[in-house]
N, C-alpha and C. Protein backbone atom coordinates (compact mmCIF):
# COMPACT_ATOMS: atom_id res chain seq x y z
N UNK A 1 -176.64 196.69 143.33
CA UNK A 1 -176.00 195.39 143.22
C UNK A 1 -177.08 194.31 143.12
N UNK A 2 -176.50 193.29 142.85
CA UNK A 2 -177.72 192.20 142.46
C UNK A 2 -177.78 191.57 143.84
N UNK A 3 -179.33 191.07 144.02
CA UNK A 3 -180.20 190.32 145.54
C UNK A 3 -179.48 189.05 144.93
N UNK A 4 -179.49 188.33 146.74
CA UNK A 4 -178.84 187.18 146.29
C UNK A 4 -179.76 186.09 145.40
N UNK A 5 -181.47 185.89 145.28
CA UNK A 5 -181.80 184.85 144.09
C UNK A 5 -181.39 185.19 143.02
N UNK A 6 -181.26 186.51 142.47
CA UNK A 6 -181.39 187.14 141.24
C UNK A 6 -179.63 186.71 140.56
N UNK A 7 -178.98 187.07 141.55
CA UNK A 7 -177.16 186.80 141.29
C UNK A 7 -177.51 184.85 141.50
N UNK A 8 -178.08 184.38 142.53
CA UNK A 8 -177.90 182.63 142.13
C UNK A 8 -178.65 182.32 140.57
N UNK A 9 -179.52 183.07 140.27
CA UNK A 9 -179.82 182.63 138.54
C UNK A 9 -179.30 182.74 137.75
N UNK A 10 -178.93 183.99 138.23
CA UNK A 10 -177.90 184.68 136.89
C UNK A 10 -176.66 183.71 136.64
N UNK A 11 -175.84 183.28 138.02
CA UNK A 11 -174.61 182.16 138.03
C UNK A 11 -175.27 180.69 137.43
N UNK A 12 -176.37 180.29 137.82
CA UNK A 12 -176.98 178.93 137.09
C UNK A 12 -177.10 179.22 135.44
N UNK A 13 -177.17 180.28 135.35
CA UNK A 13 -177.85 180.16 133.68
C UNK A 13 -176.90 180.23 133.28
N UNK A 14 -175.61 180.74 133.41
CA UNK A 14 -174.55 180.82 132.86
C UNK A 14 -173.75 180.23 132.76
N UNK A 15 -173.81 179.45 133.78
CA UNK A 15 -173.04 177.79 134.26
C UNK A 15 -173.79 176.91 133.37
N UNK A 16 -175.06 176.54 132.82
CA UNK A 16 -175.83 175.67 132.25
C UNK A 16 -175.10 176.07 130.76
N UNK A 17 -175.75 177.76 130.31
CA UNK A 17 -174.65 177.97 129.02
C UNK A 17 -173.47 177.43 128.94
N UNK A 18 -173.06 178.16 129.62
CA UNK A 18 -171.35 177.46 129.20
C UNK A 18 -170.90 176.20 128.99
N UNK A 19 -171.46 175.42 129.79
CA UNK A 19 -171.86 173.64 129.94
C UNK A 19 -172.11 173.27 128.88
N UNK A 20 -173.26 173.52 128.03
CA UNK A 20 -173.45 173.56 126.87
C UNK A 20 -172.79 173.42 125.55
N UNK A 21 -171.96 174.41 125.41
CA UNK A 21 -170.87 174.83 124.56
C UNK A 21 -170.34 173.25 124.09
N UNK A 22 -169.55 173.03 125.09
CA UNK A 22 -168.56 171.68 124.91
C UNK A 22 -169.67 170.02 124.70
N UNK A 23 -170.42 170.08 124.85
CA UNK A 23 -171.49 169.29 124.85
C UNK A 23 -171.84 169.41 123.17
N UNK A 24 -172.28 170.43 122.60
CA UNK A 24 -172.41 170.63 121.37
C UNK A 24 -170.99 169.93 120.10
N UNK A 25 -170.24 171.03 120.71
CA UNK A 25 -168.91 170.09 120.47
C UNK A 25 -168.75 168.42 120.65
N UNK A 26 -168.84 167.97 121.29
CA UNK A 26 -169.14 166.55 121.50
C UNK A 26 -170.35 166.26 120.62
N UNK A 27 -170.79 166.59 120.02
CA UNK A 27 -171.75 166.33 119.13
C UNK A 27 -171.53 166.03 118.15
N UNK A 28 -170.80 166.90 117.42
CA UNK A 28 -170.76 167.42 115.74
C UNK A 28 -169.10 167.13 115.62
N UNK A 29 -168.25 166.73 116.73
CA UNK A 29 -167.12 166.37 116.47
C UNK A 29 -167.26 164.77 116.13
N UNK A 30 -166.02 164.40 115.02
CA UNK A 30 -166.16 163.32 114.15
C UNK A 30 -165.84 161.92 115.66
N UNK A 31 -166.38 160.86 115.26
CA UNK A 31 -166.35 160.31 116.56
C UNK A 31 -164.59 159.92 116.80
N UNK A 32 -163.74 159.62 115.81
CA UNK A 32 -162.40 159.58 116.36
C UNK A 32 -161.86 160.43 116.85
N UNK A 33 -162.30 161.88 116.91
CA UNK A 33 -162.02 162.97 118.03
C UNK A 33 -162.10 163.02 118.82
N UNK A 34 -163.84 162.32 118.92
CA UNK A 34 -164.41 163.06 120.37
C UNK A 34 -164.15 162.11 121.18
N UNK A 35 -163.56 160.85 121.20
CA UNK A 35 -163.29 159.67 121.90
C UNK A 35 -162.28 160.27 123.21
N UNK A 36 -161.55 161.66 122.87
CA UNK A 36 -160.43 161.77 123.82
C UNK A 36 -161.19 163.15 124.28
N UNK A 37 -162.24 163.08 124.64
CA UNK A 37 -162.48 164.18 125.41
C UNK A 37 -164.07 163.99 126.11
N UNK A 38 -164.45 162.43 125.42
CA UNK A 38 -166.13 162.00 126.14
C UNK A 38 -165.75 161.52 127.64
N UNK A 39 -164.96 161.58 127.92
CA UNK A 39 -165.00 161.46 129.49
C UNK A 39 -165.22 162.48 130.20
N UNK A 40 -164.80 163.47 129.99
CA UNK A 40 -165.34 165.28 130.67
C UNK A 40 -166.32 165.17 130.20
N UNK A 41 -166.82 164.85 129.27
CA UNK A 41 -168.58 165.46 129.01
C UNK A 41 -169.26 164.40 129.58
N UNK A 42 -169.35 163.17 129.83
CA UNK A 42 -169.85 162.45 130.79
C UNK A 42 -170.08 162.96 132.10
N UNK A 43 -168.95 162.68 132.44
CA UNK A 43 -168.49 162.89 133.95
C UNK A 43 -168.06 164.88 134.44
N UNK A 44 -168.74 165.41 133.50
CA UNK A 44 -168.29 166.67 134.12
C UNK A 44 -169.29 167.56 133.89
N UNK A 45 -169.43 167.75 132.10
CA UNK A 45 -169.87 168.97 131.91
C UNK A 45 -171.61 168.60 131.81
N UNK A 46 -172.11 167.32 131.50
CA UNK A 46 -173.62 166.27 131.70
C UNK A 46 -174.37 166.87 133.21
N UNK A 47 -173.33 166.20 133.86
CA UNK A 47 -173.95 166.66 135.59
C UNK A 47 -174.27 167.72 135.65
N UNK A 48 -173.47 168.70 135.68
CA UNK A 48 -173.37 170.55 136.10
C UNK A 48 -174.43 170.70 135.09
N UNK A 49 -174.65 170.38 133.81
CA UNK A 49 -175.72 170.60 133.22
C UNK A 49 -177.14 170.34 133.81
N UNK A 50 -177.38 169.02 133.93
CA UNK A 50 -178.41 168.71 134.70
C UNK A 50 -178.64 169.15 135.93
N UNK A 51 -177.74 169.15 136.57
CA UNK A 51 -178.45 170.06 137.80
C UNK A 51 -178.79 171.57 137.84
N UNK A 52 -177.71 172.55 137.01
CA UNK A 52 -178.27 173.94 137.06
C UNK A 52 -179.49 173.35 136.07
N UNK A 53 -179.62 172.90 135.51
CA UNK A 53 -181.11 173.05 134.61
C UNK A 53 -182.19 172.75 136.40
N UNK A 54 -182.07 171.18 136.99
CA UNK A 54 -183.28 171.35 137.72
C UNK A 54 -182.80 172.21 138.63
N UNK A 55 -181.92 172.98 138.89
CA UNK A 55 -182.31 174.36 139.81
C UNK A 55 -182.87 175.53 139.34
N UNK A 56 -182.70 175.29 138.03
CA UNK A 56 -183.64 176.78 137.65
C UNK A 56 -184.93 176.29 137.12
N UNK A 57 -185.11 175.00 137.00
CA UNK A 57 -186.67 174.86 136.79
C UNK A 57 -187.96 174.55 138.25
N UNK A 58 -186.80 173.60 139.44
CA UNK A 58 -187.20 173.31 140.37
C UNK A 58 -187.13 173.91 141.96
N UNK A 59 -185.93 175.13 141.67
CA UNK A 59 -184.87 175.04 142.83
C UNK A 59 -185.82 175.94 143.53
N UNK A 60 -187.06 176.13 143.37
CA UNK A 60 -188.35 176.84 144.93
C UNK A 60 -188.20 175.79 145.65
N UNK A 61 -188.42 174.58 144.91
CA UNK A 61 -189.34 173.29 145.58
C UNK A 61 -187.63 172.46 146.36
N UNK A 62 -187.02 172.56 145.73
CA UNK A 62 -185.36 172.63 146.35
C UNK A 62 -184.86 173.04 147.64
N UNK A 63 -185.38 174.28 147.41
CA UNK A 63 -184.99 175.00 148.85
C UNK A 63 -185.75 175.14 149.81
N UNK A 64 -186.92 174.53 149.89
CA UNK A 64 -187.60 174.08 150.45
C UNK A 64 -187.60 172.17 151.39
N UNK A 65 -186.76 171.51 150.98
CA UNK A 65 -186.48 170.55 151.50
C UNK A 65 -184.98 170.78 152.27
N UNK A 66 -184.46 171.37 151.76
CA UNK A 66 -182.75 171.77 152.52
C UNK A 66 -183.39 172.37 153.70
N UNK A 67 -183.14 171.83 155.19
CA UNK A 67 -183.06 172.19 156.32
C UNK A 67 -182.63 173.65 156.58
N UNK A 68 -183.43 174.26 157.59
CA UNK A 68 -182.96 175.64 157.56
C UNK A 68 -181.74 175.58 159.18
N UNK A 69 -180.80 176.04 159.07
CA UNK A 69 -179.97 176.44 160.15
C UNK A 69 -180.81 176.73 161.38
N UNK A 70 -180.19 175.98 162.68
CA UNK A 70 -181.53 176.73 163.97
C UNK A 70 -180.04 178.08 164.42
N UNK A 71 -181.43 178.75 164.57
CA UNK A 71 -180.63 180.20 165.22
C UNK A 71 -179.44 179.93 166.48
N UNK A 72 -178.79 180.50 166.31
CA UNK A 72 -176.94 180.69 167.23
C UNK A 72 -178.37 181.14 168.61
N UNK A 73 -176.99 180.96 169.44
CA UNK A 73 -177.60 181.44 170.79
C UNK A 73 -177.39 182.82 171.00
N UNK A 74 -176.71 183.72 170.36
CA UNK A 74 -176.18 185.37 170.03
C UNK A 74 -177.64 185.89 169.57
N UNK A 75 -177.75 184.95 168.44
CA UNK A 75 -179.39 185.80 167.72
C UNK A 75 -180.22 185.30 168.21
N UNK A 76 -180.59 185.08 169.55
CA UNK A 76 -182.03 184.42 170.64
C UNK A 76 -181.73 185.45 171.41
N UNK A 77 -180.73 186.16 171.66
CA UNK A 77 -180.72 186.83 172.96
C UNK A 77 -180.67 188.46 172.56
């Protein structure tokens, strides 16, 4: 089975692909089309893009600032 970094890349890259897709579309669609659907690509599919991108370019240096959990009092004893 897949380790959990290897399965979190695999879900980012595929989430960034897919993101993609409709973004392209918003591209090459004529602009009186795309007028009724540039609000999801703003506000939806832009973000999720940008961030799986800086998690798979940055996300060492990422998980490294996220606080680590302090150990339960079960796993001290």
């Amino acid at each position: 089975m897949l380790d959990s970094a290897k399965a979190q890349r695999l879900i980012a890259r595929y989430l960034h692909i897919i993101c993609g897709v409709p973004i392209l579309g918003y591209i090459y669609t004529p602009p009186m089309q795309a007028q009724y659907f540039a609000h999801s690509i703003r506000y939806g599919f832009v973000p999720v893009m940008l961030l799986t991108g800086l998690w798979m370019w940055k996300g060492h240096l990422l998980r490294g600032l996220i606080p680590r959990a302090a150990p339960t009092r079960a796993a001290r004893a």
